[in-house]
Protein backbone atom coordinates (compact mmCIF):
# COMPACT_ATOMS: atom_id res chain seq x y z
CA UNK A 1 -247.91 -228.46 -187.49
CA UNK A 2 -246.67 -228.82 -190.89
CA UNK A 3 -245.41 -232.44 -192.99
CA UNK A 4 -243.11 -232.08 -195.70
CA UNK A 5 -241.77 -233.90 -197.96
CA UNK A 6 -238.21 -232.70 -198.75
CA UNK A 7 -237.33 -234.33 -202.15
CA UNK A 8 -233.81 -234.13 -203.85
CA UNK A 9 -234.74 -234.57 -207.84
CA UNK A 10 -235.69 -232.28 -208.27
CA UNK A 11 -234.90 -230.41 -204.92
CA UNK A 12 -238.24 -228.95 -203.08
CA UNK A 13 -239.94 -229.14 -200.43
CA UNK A 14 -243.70 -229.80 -200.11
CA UNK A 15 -246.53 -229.54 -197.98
CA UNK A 16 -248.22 -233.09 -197.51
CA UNK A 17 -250.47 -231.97 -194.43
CA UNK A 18 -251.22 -229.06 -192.31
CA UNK A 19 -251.95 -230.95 -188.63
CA UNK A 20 -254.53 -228.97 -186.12
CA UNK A 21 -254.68 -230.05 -182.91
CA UNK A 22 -258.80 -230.89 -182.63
CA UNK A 23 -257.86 -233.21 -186.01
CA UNK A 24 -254.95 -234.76 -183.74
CA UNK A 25 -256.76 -235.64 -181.02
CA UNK A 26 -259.73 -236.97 -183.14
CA UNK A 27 -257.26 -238.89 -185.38
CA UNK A 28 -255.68 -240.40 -182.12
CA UNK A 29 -258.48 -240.71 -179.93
CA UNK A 30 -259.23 -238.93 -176.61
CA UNK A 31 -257.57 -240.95 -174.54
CA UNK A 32 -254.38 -241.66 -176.21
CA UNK A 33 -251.71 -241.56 -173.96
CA UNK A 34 -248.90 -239.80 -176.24
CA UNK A 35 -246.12 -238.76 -173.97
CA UNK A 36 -244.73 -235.53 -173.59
CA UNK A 37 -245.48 -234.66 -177.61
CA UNK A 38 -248.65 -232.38 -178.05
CA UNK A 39 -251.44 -234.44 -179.67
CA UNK A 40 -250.40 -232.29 -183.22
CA UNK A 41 -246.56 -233.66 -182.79
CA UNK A 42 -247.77 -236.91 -182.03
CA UNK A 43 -250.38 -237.39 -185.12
CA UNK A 44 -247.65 -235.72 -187.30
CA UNK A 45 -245.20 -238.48 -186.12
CA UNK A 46 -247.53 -240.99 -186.21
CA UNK A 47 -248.49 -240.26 -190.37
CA UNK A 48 -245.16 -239.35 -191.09
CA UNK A 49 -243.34 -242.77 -190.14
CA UNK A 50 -246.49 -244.82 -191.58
CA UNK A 51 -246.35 -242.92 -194.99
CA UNK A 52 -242.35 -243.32 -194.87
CA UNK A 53 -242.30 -246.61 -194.32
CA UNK A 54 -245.11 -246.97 -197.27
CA UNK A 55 -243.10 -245.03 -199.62
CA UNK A 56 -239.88 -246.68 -198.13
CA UNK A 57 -238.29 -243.35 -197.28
CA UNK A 58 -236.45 -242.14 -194.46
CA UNK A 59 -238.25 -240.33 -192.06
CA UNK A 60 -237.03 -237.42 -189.56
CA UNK A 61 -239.03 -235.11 -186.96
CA UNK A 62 -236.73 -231.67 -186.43
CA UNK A 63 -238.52 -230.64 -183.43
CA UNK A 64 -241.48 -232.84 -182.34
CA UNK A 65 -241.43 -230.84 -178.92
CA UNK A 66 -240.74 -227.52 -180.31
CA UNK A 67 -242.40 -226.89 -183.37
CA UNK A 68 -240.11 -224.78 -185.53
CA UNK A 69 -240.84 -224.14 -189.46
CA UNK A 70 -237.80 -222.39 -189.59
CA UNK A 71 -235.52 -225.70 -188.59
CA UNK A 72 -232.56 -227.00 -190.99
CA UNK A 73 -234.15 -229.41 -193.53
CA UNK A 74 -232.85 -233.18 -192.75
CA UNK A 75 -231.66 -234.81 -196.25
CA UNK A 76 -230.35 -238.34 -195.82
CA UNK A 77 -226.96 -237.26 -196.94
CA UNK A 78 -226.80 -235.20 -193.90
CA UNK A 79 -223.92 -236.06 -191.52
């Protein structure tokens, strides 16, 4: 599971992590309980809100149950 950053000046988009599921379930521990998400989905969530938040971005997950590089990019102007 890939995180991007999608930035708009100037427009790009770029990697920030590559998630593997053993790093997942290391980085939430064993016994996590994380819902229907795999452990990569839920790590990649996890990192992505955290380093929005620390950035004070928006954040957006296009398919945290399907994982899909192809998905439409999210850009805050998006209606």
């Amino acid at each position: 599971m890939n995180l991007l950053a999608i930035t708009a000046d100037p427009a790009g988009e770029h990697r920030m992590a590559t998630i593997y599921r053993r790093t997942a379930v290391r980085y939430l521990g064993e016994d996590e309980d994380h819902g229907p998400l795999r452990p990569s989905a839920a790590a990649a969530d996890r990192a992505g809100r955290i380093l929005a938040a620390q950035l004070s971005v928006p954040f957006h997950f296009a398919g945290p149950d399907t994982p899909d590089d192809q998905a439409p990019r999210w850009r805050p102007d998006n209606s």
